[in-house]
C-alpha atoms as a PDB file:
ATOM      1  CA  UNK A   1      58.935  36.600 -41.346  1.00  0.00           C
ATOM      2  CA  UNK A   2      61.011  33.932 -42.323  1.00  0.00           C
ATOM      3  CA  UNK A   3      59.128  32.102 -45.174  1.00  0.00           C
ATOM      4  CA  UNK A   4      61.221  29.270 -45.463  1.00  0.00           C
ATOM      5  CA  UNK A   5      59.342  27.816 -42.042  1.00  0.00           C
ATOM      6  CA  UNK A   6      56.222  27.854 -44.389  1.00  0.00           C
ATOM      7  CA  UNK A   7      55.077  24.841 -45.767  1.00  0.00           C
ATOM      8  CA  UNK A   8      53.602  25.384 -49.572  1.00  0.00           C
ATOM      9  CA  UNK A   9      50.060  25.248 -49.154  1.00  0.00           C
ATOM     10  CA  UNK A  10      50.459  27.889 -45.927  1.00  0.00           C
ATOM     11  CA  UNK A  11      47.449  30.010 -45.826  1.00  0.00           C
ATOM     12  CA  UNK A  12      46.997  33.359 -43.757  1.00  0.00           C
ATOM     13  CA  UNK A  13      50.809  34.105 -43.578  1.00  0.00           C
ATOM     14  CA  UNK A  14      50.259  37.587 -42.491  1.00  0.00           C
ATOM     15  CA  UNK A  15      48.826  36.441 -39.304  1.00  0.00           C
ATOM     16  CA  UNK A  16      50.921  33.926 -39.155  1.00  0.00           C
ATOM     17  CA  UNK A  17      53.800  36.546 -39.489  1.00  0.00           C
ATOM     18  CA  UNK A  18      52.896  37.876 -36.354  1.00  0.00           C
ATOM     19  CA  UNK A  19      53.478  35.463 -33.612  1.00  0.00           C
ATOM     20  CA  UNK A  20      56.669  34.561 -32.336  1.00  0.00           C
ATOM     21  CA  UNK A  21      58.850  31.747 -34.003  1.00  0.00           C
ATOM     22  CA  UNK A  22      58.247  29.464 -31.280  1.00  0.00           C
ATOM     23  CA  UNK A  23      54.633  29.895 -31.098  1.00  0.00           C
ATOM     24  CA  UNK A  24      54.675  30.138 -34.555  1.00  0.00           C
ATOM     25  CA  UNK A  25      55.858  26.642 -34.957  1.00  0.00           C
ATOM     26  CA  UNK A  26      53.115  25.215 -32.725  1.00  0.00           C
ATOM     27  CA  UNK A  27      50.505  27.197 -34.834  1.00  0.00           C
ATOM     28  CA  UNK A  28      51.503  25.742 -37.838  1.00  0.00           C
ATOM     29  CA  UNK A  29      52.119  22.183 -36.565  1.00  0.00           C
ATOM     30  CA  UNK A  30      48.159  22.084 -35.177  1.00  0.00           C
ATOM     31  CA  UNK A  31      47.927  23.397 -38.844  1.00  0.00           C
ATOM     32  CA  UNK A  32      46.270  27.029 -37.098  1.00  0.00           C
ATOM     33  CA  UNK A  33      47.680  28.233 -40.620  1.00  0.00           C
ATOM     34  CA  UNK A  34      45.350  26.126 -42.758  1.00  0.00           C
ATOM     35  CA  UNK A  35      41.984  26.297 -41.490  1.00  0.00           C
ATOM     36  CA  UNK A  36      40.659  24.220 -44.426  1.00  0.00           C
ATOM     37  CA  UNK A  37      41.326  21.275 -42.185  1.00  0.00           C
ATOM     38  CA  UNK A  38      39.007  22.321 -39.409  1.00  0.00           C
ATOM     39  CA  UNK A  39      36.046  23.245 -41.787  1.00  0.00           C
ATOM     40  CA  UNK A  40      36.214  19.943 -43.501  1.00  0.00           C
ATOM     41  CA  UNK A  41      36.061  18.347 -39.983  1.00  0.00           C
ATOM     42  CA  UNK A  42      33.574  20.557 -38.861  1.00  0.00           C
ATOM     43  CA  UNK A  43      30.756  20.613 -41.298  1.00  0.00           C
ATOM     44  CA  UNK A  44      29.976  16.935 -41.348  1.00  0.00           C
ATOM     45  CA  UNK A  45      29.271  18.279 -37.408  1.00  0.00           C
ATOM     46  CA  UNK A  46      27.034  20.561 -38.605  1.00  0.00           C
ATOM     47  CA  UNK A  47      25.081  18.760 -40.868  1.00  0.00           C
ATOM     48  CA  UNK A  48      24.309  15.912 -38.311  1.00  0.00           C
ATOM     49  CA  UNK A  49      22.803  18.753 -36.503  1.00  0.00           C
ATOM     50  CA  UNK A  50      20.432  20.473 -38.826  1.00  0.00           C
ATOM     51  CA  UNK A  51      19.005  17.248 -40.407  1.00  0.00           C
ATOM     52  CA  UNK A  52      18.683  15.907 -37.208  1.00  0.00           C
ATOM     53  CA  UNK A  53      16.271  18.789 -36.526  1.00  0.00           C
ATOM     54  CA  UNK A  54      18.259  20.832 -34.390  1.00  0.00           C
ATOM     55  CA  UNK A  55      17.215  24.391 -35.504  1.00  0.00           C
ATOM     56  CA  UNK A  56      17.666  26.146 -32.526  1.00  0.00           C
ATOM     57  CA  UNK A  57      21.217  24.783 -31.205  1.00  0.00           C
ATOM     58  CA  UNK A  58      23.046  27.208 -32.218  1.00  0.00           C
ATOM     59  CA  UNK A  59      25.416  27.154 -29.293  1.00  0.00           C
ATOM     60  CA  UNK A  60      25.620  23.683 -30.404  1.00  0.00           C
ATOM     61  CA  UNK A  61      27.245  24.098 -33.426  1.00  0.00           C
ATOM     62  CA  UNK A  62      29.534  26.767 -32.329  1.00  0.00           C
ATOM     63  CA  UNK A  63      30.763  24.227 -29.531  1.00  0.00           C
ATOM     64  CA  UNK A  64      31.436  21.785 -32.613  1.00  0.00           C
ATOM     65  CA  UNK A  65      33.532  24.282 -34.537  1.00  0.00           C
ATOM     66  CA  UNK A  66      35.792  24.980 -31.192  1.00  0.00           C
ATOM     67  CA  UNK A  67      36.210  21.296 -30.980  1.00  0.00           C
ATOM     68  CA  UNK A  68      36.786  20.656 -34.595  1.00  0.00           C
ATOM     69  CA  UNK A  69      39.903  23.326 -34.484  1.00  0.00           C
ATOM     70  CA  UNK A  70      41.360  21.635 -30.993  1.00  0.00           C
ATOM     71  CA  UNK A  71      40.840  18.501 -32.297  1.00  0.00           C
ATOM     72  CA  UNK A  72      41.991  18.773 -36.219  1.00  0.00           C
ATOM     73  CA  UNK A  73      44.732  20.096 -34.457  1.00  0.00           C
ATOM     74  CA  UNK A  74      45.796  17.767 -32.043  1.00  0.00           C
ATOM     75  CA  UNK A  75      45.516  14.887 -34.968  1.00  0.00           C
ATOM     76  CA  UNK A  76      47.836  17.032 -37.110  1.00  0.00           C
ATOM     77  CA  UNK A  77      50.384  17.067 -34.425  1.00  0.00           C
ATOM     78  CA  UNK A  78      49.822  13.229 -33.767  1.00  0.00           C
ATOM     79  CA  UNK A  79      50.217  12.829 -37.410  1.00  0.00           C
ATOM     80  CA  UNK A  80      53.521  14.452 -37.733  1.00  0.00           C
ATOM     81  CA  UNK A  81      54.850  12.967 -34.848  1.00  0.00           C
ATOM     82  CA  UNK A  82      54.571   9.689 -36.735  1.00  0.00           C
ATOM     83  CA  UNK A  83      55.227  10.737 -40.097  1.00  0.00           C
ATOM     84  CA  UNK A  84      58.354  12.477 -39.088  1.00  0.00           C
ATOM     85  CA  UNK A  85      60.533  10.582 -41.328  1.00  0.00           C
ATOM     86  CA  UNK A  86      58.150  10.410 -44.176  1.00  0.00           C
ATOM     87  CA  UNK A  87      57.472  14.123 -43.976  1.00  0.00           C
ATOM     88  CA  UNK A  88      61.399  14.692 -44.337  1.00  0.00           C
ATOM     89  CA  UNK A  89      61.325  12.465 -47.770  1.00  0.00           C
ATOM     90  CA  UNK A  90      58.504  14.837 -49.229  1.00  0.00           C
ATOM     91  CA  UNK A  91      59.442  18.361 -50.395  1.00  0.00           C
ATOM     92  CA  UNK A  92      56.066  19.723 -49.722  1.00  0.00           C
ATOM     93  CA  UNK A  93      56.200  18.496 -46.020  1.00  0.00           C
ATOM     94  CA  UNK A  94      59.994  18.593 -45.054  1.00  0.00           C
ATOM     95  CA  UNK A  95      59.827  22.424 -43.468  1.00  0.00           C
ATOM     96  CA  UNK A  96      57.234  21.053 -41.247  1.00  0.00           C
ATOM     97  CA  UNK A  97      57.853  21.774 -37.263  1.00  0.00           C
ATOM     98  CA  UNK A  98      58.575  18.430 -36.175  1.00  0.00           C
ATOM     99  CA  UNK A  99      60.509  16.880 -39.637  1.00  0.00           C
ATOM    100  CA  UNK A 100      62.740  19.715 -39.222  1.00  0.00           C
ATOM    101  CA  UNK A 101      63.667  19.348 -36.294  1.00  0.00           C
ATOM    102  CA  UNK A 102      62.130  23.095 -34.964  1.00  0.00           C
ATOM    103  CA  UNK A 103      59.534  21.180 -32.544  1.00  0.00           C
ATOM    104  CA  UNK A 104      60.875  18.356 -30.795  1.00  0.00           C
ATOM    105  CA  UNK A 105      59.163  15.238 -29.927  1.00  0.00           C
ATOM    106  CA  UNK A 106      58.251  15.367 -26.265  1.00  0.00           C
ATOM    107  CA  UNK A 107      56.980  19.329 -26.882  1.00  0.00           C
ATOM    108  CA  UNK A 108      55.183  18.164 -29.930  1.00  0.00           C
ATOM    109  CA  UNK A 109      53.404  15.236 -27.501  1.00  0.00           C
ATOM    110  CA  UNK A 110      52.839  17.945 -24.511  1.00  0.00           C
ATOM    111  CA  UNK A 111      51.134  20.368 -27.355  1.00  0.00           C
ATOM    112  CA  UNK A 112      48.884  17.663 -28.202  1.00  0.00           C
ATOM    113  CA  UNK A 113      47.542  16.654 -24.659  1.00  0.00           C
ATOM    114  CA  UNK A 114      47.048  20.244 -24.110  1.00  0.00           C
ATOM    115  CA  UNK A 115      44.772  20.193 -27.734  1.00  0.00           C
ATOM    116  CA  UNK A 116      42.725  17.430 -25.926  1.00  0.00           C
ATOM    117  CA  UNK A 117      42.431  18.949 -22.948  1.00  0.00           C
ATOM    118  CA  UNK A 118      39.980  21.804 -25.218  1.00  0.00           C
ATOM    119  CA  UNK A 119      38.812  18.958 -26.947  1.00  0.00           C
ATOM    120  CA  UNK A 120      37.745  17.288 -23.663  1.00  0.00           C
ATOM    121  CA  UNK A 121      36.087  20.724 -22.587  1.00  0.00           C
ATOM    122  CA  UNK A 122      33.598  20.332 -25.598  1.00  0.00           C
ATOM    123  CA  UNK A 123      33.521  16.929 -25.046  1.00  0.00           C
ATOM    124  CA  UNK A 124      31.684  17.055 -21.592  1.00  0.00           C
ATOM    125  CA  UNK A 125      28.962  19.726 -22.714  1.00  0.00           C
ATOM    126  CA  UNK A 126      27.460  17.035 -25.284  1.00  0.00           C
ATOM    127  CA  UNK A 127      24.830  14.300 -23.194  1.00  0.00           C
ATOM    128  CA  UNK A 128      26.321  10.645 -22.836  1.00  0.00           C
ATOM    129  CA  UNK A 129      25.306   9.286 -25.378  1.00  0.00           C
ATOM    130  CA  UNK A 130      26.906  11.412 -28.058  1.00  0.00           C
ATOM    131  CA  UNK A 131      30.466  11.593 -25.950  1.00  0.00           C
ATOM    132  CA  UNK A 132      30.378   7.810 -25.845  1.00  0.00           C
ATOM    133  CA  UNK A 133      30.072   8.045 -30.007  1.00  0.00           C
ATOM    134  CA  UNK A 134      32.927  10.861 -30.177  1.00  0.00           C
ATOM    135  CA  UNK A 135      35.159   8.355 -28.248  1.00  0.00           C
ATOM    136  CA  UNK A 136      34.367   5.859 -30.626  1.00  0.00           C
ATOM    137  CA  UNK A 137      36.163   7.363 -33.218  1.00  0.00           C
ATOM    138  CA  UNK A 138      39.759   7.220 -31.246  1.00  0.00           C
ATOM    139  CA  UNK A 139      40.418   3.958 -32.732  1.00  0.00           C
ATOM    140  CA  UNK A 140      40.033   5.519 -36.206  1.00  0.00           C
ATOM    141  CA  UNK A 141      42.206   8.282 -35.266  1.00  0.00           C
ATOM    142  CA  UNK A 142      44.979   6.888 -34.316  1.00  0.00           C
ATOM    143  CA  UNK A 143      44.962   4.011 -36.926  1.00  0.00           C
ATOM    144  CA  UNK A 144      45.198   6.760 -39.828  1.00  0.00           C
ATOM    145  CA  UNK A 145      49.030   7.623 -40.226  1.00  0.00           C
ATOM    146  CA  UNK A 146      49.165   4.155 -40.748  1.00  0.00           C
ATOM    147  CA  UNK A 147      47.083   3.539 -43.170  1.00  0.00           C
ATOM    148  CA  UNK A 148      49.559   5.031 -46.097  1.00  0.00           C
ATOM    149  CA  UNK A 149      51.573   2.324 -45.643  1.00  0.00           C
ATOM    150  CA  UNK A 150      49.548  -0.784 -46.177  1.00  0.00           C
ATOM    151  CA  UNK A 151      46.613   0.076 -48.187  1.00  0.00           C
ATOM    152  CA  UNK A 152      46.507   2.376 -51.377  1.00  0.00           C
ATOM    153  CA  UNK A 153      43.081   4.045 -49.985  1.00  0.00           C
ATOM    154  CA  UNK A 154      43.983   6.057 -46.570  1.00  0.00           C
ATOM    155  CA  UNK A 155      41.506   8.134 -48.275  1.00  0.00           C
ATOM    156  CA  UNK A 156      38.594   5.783 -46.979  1.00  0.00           C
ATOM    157  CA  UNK A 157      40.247   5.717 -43.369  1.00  0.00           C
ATOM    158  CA  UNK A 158      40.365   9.281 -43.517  1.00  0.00           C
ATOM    159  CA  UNK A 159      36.685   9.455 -44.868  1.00  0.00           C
ATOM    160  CA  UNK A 160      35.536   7.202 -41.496  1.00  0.00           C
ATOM    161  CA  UNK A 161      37.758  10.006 -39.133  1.00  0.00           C
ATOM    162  CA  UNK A 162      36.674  13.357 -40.505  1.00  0.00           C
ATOM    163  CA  UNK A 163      32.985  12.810 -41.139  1.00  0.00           C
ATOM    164  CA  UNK A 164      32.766  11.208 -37.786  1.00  0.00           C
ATOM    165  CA  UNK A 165      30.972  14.486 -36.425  1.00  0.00           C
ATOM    166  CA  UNK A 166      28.057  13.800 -38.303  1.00  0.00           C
ATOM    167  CA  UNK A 167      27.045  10.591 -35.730  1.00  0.00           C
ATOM    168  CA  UNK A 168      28.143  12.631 -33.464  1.00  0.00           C
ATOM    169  CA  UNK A 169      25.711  15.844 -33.989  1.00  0.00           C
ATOM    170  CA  UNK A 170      23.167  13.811 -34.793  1.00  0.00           C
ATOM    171  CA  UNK A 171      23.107  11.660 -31.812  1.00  0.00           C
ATOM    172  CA  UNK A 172      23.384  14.968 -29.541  1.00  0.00           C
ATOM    173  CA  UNK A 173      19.605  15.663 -31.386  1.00  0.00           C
ATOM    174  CA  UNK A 174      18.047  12.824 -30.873  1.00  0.00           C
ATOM    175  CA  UNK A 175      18.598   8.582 -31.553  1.00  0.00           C
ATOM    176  CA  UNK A 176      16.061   7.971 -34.148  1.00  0.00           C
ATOM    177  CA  UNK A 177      15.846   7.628 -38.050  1.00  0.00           C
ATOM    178  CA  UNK A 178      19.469   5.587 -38.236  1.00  0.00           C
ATOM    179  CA  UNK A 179      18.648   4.981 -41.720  1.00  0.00           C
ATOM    180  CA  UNK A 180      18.884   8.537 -42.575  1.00  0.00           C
ATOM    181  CA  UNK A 181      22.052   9.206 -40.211  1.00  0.00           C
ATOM    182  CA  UNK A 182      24.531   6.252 -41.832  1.00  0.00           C
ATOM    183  CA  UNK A 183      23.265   7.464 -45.085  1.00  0.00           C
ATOM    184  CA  UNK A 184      24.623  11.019 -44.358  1.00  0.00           C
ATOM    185  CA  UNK A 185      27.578   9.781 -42.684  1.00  0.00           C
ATOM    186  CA  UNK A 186      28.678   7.294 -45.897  1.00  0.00           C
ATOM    187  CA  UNK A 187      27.755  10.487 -48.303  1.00  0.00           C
ATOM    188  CA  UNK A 188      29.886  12.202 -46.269  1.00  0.00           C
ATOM    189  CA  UNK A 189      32.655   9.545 -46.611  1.00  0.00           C
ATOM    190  CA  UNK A 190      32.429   9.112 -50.069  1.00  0.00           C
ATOM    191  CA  UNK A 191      32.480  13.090 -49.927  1.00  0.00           C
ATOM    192  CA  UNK A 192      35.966  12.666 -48.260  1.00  0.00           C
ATOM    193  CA  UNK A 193      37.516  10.351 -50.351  1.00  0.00           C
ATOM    194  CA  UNK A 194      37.336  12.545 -53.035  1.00  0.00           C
ATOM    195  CA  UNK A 195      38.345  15.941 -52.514  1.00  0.00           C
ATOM    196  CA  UNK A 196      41.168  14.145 -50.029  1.00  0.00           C
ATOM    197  CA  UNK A 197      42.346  12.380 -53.652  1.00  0.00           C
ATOM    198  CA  UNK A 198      42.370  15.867 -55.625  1.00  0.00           C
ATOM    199  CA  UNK A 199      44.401  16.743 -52.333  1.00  0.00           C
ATOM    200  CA  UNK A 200      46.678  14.077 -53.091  1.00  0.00           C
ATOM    201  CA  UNK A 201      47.392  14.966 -56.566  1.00  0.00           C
ATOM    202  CA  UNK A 202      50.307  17.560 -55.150  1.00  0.00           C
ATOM    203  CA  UNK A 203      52.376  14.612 -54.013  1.00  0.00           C
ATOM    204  CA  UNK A 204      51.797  12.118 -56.573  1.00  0.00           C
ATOM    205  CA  UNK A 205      55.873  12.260 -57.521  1.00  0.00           C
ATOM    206  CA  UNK A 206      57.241  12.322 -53.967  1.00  0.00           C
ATOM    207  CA  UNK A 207      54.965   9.431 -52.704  1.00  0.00           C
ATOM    208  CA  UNK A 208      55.784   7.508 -55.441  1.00  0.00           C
ATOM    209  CA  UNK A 209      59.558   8.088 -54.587  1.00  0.00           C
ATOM    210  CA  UNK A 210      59.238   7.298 -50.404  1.00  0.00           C
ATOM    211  CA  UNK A 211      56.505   4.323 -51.064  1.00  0.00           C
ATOM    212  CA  UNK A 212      53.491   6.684 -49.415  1.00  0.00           C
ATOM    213  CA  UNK A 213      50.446   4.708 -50.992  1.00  0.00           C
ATOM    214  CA  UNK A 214      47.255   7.168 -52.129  1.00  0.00           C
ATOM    215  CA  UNK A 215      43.695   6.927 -53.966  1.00  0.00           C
ATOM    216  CA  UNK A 216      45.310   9.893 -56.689  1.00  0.00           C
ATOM    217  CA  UNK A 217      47.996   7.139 -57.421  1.00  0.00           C
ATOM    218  CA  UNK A 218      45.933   4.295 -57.560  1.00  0.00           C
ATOM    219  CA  UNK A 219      43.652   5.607 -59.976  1.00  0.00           C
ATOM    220  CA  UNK A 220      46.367   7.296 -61.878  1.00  0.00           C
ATOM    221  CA  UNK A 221      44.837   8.761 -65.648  1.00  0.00           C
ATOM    222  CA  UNK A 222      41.765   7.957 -64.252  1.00  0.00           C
ATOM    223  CA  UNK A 223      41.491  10.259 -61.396  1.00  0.00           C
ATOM    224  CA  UNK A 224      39.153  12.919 -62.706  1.00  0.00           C
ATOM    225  CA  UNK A 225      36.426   9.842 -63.420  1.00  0.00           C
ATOM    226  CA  UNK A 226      37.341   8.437 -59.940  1.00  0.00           C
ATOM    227  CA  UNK A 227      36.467  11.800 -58.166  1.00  0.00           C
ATOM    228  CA  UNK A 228      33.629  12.325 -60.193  1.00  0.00           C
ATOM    229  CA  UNK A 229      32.234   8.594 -59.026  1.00  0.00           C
ATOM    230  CA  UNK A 230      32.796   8.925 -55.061  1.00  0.00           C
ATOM    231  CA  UNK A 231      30.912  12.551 -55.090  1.00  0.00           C
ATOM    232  CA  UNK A 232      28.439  10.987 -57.307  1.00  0.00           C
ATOM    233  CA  UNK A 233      27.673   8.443 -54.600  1.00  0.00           C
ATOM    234  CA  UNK A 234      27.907  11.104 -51.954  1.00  0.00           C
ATOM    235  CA  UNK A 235      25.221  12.637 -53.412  1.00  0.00           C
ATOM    236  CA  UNK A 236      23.004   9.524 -53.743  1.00  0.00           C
ATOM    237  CA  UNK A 237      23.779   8.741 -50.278  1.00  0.00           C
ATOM    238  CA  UNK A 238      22.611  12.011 -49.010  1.00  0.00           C
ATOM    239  CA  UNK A 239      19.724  11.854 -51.464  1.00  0.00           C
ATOM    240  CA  UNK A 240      18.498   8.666 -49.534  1.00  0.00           C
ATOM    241  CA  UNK A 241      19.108  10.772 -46.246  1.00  0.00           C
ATOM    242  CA  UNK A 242      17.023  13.228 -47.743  1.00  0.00           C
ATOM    243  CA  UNK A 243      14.655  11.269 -48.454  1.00  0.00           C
ATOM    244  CA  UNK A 244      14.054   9.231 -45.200  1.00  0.00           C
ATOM    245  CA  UNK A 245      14.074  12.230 -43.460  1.00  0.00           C
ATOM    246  CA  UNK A 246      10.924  13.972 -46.078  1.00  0.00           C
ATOM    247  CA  UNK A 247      10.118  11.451 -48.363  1.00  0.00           C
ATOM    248  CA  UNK A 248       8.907  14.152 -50.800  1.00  0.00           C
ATOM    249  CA  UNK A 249      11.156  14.759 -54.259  1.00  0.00           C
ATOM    250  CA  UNK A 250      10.790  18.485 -53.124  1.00  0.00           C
ATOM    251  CA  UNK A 251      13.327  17.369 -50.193  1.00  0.00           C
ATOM    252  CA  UNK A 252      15.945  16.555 -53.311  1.00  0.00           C
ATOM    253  CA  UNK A 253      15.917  20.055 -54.561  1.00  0.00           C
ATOM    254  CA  UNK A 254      17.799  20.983 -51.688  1.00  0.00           C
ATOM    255  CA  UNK A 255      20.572  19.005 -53.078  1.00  0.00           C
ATOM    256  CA  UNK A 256      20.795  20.393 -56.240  1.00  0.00           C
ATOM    257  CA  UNK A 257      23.504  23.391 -55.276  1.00  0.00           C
ATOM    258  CA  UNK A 258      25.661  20.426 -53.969  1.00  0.00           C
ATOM    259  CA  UNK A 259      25.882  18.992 -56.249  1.00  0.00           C
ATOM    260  CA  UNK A 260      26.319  21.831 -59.056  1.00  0.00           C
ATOM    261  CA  UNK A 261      29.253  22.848 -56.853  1.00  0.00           C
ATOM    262  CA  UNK A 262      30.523  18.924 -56.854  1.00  0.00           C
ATOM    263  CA  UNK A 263      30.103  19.079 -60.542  1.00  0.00           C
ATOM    264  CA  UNK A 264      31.781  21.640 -61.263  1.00  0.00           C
ATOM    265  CA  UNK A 265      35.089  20.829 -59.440  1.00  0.00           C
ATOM    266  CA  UNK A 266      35.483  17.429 -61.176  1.00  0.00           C
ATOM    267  CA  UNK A 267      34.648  19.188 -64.733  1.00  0.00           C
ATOM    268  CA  UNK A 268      37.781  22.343 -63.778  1.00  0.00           C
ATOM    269  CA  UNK A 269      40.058  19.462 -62.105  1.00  0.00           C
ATOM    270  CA  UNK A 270      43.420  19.383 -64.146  1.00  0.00           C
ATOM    271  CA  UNK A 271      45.517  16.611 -62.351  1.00  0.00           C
ATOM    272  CA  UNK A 272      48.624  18.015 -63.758  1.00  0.00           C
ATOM    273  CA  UNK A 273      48.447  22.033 -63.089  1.00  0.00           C
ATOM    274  CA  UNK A 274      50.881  22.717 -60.053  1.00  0.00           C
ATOM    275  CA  UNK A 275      47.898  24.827 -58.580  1.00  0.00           C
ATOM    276  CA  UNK A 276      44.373  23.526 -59.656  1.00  0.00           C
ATOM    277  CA  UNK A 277      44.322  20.883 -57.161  1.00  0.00           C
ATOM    278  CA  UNK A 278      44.850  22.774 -54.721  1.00  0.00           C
ATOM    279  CA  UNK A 279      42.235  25.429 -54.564  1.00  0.00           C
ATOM    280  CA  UNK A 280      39.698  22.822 -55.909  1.00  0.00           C
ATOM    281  CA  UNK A 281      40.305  21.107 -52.734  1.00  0.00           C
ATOM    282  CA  UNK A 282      39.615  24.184 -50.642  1.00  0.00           C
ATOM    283  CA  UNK A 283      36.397  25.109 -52.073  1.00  0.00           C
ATOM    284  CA  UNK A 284      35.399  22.258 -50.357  1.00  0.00           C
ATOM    285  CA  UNK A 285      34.816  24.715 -47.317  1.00  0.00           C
ATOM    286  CA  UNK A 286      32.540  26.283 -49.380  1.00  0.00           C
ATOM    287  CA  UNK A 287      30.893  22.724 -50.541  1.00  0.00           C
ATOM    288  CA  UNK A 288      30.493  22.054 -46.800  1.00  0.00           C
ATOM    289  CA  UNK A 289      28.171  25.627 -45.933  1.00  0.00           C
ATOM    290  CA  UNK A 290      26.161  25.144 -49.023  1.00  0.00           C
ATOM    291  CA  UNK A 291      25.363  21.021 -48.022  1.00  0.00           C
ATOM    292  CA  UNK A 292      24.817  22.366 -44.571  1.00  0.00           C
ATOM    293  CA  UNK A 293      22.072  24.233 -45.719  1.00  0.00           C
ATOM    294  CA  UNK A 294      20.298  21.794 -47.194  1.00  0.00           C
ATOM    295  CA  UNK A 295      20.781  19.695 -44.311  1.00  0.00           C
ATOM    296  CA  UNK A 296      18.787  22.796 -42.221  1.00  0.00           C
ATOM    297  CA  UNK A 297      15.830  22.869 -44.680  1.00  0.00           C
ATOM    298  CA  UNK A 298      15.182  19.764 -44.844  1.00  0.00           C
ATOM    299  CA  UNK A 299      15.622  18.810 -41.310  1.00  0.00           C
ATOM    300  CA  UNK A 300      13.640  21.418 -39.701  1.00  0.00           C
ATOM    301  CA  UNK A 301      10.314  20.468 -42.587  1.00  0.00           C
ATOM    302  CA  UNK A 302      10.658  16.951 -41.907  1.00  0.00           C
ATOM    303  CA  UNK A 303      10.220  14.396 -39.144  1.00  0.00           C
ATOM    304  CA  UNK A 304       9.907  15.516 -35.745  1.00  0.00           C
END
């Protein structure tokens, strides 16, 4: 395999390896070679569906994971369609399909349409009321490449896009308790913002070079205490979720593994090792199952 199609921060390049180069370039522009992106999509899913009670629905959340990869996908490949000339300017993002020139626009657009078209599929097994929510984040979705431009928090836009599953699962439960659902879902942002800043610290030079605005940059030296104070309020957030849903300080225990796991990323975050961000960022997957647990237990011995 020819590594210098790989972008950096490539995972599973074995697998990767083995697919044609054209295919190969469509699997890593939907980002099929990171699948970070789709667990951090998907969990906020997952956890709208176990506090909302849903014990049983299984199927349910499987259905969510399928459209989480279609659809993390098909914003990847909207993203870089946009950010084409940005991505060139960026040494982390330059070898990527569509900045260098391997995919080419109108495949890159036909690619993503056929992404939606999966999307869609999962889409029309969820009742009305929760596809009308998942439409409402479309908007938000294609406002975000945008956002790096004109505000120094895309972090917060990104927050709103890739937590959005959480109205969404919840809403496919049952309509109730809306206290406890837009406290999970602005944990959840809060949750975003910061492991998508530690994310940011790999580009802090570049984007300062190209004018790509980002939280990491905005709170420069103070990044470390900025992470630690959005997962702090993720946690309270999902405390008072918690708590509406079992008003019983035996509910909060359940949180506890959260946010050890939150603690301990901002405590081992070094800002300036070429490598630390990254993998803190990733264990974010893990971050996700353990919150998602929580979410189950207390959902399914709370309010029916």
């Amino acid at each position: 395999m020819n590594n210098s199609s790989l972008v950096p921060d490539s995972q599973h390049r074995g697998l990767v390896s083995l697919l044609p180069p054209p295919l190969r370039d469509f699997a890593m522009l939907a980002r099929f070679d990171r699948p970070i992106g789709w667990w951090l999509l998907f969990w906020p899913c997952a956890w709208g569906v176990m506090l909302a009670g849903g014990e049983a629905r299984w199927g349910l959340v499987l259905l969510m994971l399928v459209g989480s990869i279609a659809m993390r996908g098909a914003g990847c490949v909207y993203n870089d369609i946009v950010d084409a000339d940005l991505d060139r300017r960026v040494a982390r993002t330059a070898l990527r399909p569509v900045a260098s020139g391997r995919v080419g626009k109108t495949a890159a657009w036909t690619w993503l349409l056929m992404l939606c078209a999966v999307g869609l599929v999962v889409l029309l097994q969820l009742r009305w009321e929760a596809q009308l929510v998942a439409l409402g984040s479309i908007a938000l979705v294609a406002g975000y490449p945008f956002m790096k431009r004109i505000t120094w928090w895309p972090q917060a836009w990104l927050g709103m896009v890739f937590t959005w599953g959480a109205l969404v699962g919840w809403v496919e439960i049952r309509g109730d308790h809306l206290e406890a659902l837009f406290a999970l879902y602005g944990g959840s942002i809060a949750w975003c913002i910061g492991y998508d800043t530690i994310y940011a610290l790999q580009d802090r030079e570049d984007d300062a070079l190209v004018g790509i605005r980002s939280s990491a940059l905005r709170l420069g030296s103070w990044v470390r205490a900025g992470v630690g104070g959005f997962y702090a309020l993720a946690l309270a957030l999902w405390a008072l979720a918690f708590w509406s849903m079992r008003p019983d300080w035996v509910a909060l225990v359940a949180l506890v593994p959260m946010a050890l796991h939150l603690g301990f990323q901002v405590v081992t975050l070094d800002p300036d090792d070429a490598e630390n961000p990254l993998a803190r960022f990733r264990s974010n997957r893990d971050a996700g199952l353990v919150m998602a647990l929580a979410c189950w237990v207390v959902g399914n011995a709370g309010i029916v």
